[in-house]
C-alpha atoms as a PDB file:
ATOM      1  CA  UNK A   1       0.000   0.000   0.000  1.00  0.00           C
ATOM      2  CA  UNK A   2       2.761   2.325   1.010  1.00  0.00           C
ATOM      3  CA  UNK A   3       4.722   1.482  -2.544  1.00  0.00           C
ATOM      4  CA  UNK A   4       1.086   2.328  -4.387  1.00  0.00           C
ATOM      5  CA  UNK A   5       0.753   5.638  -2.488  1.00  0.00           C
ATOM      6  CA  UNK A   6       4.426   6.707  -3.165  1.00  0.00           C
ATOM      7  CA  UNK A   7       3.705   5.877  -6.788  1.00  0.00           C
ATOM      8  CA  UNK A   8       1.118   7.652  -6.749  1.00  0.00           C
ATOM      9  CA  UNK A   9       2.212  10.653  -5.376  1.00  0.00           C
ATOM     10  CA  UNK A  10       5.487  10.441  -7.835  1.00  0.00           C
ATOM     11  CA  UNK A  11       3.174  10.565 -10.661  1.00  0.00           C
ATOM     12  CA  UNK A  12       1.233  13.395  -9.315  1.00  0.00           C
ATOM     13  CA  UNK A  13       4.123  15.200  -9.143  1.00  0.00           C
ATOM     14  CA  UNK A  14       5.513  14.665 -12.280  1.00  0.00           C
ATOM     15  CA  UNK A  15       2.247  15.021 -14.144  1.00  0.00           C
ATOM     16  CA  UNK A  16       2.111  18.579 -12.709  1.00  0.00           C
ATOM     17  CA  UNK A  17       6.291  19.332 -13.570  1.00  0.00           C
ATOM     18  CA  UNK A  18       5.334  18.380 -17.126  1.00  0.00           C
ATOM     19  CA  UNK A  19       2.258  20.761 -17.313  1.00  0.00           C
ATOM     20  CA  UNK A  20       4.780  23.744 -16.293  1.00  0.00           C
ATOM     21  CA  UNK A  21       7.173  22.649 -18.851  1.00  0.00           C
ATOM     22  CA  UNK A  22       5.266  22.613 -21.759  1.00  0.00           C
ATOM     23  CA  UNK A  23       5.584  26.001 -23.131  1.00  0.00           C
ATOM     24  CA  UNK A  24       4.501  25.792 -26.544  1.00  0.00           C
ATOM     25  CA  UNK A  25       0.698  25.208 -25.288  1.00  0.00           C
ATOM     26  CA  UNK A  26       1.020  28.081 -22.457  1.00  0.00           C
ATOM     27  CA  UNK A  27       2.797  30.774 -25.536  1.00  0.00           C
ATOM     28  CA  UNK A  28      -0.669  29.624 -27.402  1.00  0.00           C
ATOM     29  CA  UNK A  29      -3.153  29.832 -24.972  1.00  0.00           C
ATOM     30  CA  UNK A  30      -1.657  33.086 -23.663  1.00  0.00           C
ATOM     31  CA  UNK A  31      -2.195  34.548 -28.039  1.00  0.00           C
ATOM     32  CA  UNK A  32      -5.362  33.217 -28.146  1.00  0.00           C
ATOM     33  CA  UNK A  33      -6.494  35.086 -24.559  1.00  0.00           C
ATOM     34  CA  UNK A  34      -4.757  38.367 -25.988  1.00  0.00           C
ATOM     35  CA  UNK A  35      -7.233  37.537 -29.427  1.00  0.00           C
ATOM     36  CA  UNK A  36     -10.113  37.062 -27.683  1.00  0.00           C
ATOM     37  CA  UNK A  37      -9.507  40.107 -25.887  1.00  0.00           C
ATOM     38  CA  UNK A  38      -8.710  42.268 -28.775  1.00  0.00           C
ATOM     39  CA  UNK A  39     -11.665  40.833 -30.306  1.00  0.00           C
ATOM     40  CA  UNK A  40     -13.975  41.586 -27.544  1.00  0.00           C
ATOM     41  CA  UNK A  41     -12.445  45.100 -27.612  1.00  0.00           C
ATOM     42  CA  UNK A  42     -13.088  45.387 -30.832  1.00  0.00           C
ATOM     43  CA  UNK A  43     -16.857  44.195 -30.442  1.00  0.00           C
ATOM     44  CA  UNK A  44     -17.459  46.093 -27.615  1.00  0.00           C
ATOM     45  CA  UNK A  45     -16.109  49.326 -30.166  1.00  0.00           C
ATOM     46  CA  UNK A  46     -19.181  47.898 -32.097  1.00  0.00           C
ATOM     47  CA  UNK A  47     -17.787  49.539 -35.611  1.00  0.00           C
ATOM     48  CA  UNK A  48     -14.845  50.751 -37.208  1.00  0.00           C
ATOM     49  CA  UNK A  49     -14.031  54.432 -37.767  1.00  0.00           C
ATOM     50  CA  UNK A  50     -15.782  54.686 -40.716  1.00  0.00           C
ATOM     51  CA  UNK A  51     -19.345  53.792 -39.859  1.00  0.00           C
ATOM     52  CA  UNK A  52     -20.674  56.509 -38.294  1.00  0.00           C
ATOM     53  CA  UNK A  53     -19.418  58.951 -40.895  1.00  0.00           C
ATOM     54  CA  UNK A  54     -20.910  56.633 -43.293  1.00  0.00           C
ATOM     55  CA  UNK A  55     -24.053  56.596 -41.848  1.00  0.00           C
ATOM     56  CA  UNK A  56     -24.025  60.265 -41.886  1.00  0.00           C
ATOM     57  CA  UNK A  57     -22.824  60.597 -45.474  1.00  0.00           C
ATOM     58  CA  UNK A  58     -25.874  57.540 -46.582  1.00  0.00           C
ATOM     59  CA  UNK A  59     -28.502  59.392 -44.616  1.00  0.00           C
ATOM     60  CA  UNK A  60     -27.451  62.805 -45.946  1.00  0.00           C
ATOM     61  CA  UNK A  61     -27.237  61.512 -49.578  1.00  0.00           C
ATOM     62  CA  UNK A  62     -30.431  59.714 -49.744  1.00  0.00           C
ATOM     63  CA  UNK A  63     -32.041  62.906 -48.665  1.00  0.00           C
ATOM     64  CA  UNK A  64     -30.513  65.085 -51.376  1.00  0.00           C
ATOM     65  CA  UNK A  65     -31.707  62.372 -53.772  1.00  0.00           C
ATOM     66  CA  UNK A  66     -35.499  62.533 -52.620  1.00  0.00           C
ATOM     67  CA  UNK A  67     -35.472  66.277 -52.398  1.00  0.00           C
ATOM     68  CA  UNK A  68     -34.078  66.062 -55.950  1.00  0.00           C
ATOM     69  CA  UNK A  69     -37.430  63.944 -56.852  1.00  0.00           C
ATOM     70  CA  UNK A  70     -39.715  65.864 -54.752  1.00  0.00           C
ATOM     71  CA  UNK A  71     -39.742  69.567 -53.493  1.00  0.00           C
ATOM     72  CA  UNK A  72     -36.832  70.489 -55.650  1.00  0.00           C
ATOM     73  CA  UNK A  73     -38.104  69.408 -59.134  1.00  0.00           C
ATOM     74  CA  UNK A  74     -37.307  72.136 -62.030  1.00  0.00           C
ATOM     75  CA  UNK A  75     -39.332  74.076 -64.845  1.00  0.00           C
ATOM     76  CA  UNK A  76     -37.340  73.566 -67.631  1.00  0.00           C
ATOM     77  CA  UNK A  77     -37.830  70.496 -68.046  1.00  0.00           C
ATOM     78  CA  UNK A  78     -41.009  68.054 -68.098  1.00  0.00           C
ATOM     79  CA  UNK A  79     -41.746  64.651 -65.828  1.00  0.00           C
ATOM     80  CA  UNK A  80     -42.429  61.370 -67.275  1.00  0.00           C
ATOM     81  CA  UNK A  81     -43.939  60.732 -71.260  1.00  0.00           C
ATOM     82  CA  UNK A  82     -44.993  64.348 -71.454  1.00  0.00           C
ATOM     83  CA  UNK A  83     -43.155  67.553 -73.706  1.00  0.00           C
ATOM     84  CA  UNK A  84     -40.236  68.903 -72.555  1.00  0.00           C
ATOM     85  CA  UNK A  85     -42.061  72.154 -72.607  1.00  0.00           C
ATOM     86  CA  UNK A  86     -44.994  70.867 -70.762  1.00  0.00           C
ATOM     87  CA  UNK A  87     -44.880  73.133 -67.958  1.00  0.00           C
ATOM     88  CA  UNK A  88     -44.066  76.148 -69.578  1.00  0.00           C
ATOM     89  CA  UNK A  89     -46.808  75.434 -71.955  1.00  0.00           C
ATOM     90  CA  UNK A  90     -49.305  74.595 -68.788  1.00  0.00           C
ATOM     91  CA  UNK A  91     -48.515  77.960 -66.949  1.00  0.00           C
ATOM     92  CA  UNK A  92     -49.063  79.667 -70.593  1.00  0.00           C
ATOM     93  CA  UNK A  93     -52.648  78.596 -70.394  1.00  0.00           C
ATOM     94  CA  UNK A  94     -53.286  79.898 -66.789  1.00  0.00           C
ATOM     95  CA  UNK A  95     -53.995  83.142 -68.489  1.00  0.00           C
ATOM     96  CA  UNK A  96     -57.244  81.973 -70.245  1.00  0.00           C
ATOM     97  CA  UNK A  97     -59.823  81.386 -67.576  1.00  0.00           C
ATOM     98  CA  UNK A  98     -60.922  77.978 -68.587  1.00  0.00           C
ATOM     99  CA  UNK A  99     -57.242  77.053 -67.460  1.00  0.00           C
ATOM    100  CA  UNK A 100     -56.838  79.077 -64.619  1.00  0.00           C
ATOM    101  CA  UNK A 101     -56.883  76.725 -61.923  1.00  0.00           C
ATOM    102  CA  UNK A 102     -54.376  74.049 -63.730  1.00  0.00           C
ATOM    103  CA  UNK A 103     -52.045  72.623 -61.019  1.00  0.00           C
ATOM    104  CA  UNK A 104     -48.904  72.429 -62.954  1.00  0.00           C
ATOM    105  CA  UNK A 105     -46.242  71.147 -60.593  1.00  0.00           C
ATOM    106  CA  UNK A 106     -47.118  67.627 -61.471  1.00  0.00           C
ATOM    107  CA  UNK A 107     -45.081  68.567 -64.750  1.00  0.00           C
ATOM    108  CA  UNK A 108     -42.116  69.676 -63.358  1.00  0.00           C
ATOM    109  CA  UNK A 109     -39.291  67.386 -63.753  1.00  0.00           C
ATOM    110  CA  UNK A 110     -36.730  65.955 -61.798  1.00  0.00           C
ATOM    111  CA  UNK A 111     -33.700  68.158 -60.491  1.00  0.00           C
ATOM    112  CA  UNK A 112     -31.001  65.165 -62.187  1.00  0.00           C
ATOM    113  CA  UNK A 113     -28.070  67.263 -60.660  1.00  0.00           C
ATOM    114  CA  UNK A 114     -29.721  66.959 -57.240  1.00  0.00           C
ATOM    115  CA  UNK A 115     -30.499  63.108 -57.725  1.00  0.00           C
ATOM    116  CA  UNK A 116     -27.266  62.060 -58.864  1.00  0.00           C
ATOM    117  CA  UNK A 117     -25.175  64.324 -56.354  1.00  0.00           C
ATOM    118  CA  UNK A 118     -27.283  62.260 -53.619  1.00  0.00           C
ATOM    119  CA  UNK A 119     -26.983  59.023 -55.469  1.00  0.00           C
ATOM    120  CA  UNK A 120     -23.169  59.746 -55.150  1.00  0.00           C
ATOM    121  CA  UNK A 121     -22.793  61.019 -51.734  1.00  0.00           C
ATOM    122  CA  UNK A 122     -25.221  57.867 -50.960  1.00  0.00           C
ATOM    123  CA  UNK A 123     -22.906  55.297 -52.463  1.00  0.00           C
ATOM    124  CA  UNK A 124     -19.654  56.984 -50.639  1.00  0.00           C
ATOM    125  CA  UNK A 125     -21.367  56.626 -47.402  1.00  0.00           C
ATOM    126  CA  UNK A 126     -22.203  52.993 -48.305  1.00  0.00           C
ATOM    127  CA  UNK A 127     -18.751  52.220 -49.195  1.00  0.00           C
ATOM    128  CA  UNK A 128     -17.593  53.928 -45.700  1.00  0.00           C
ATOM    129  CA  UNK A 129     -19.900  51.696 -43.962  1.00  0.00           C
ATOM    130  CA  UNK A 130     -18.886  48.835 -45.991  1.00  0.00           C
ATOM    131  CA  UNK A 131     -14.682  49.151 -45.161  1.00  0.00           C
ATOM    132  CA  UNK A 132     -15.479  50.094 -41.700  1.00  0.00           C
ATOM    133  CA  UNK A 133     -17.712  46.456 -40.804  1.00  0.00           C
ATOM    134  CA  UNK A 134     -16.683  42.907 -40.945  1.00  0.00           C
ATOM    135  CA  UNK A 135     -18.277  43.377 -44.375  1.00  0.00           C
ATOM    136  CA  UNK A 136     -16.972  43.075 -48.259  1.00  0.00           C
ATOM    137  CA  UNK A 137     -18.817  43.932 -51.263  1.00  0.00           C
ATOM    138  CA  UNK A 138     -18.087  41.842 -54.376  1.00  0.00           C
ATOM    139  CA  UNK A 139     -19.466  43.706 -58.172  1.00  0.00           C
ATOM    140  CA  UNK A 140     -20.551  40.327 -60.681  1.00  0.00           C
ATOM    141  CA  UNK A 141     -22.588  40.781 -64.066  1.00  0.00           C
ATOM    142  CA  UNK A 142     -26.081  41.033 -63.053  1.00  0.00           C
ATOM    143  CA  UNK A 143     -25.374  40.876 -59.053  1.00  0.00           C
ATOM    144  CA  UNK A 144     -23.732  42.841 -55.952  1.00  0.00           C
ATOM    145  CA  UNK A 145     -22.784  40.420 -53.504  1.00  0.00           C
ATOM    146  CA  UNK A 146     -22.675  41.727 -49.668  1.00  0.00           C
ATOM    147  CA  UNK A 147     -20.380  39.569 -47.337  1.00  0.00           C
ATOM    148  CA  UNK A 148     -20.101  39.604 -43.654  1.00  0.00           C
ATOM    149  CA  UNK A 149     -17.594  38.001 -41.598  1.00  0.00           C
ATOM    150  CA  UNK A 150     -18.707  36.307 -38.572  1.00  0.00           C
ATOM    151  CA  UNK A 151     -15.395  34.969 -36.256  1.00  0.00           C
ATOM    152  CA  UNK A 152     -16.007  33.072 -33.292  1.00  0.00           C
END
């Protein structure tokens, strides 16, 4: 019994001698501690740099593009399949009385300068948002393929 026990205790022993030896497996378990921790740092951050100012820029540019479409449309040009003088024409009738109460803003067109300049400002703030995230955006024919990166 006393032979068993001193075995015992001798392998004990050595069992925990070898566990402070091996350094290889403490060196990685110590770099994957300080990448978890970077990592939670980094989720904890919740975005890169970029996103906010993205957001921003998307918010602001899809607003310039609406107001293009909406309370910013122009006279000298017409909306949809009608003239291009089509407004000018339809506040030219307002002087006969028969016409006088013709609602011509319907015929206004779009302000393109205002649309586009938001369509652009939108897409930089996309592309911001993009870079900033665990996120990649591939361009294929026909398709726009949005990646995200999930690491455990």
């Amino acid at each position: 019994m006393r032979v068993l026990s001193l075995l015992l205790a001798f392998v004990l022993a050595e069992g925990t001698a070898m566990a402070q030896q091996s350094q290889p497996i403490r060196a990685s378990m110590e770099k994957t501690a300080a990448a978890a921790a970077a990592a939670q740092q980094r989720a904890e951050g919740g975005r890169g740099k970029w996103f906010w100012p993205g957001v921003a820029l998307g918010v602001a540019g899809v607003t310039t593009a609406v107001l293009g479409l909406t309370v910013y449309r122009v006279e000298d040009s017409s909306t949809g399949n009608a003239p291009p003088s089509a407004f000018q024409t339809c506040v030219a009738q307002k002087v006969d009385p028969v016409y006088a109460t013709n609602n011509c803003d319907a015929l206004k067109g779009k302000n393109r300068r205002l649309l586009w300049s938001g369509a652009a400002v939108g897409a930089l703030g996309a592309v911001m948002i993009i870079g900033s995230a665990e996120t990649s955006a591939t361009v294929e024919p026909g398709a726009i393929r949005l990646l995200h990166r999930v690491r455990f």
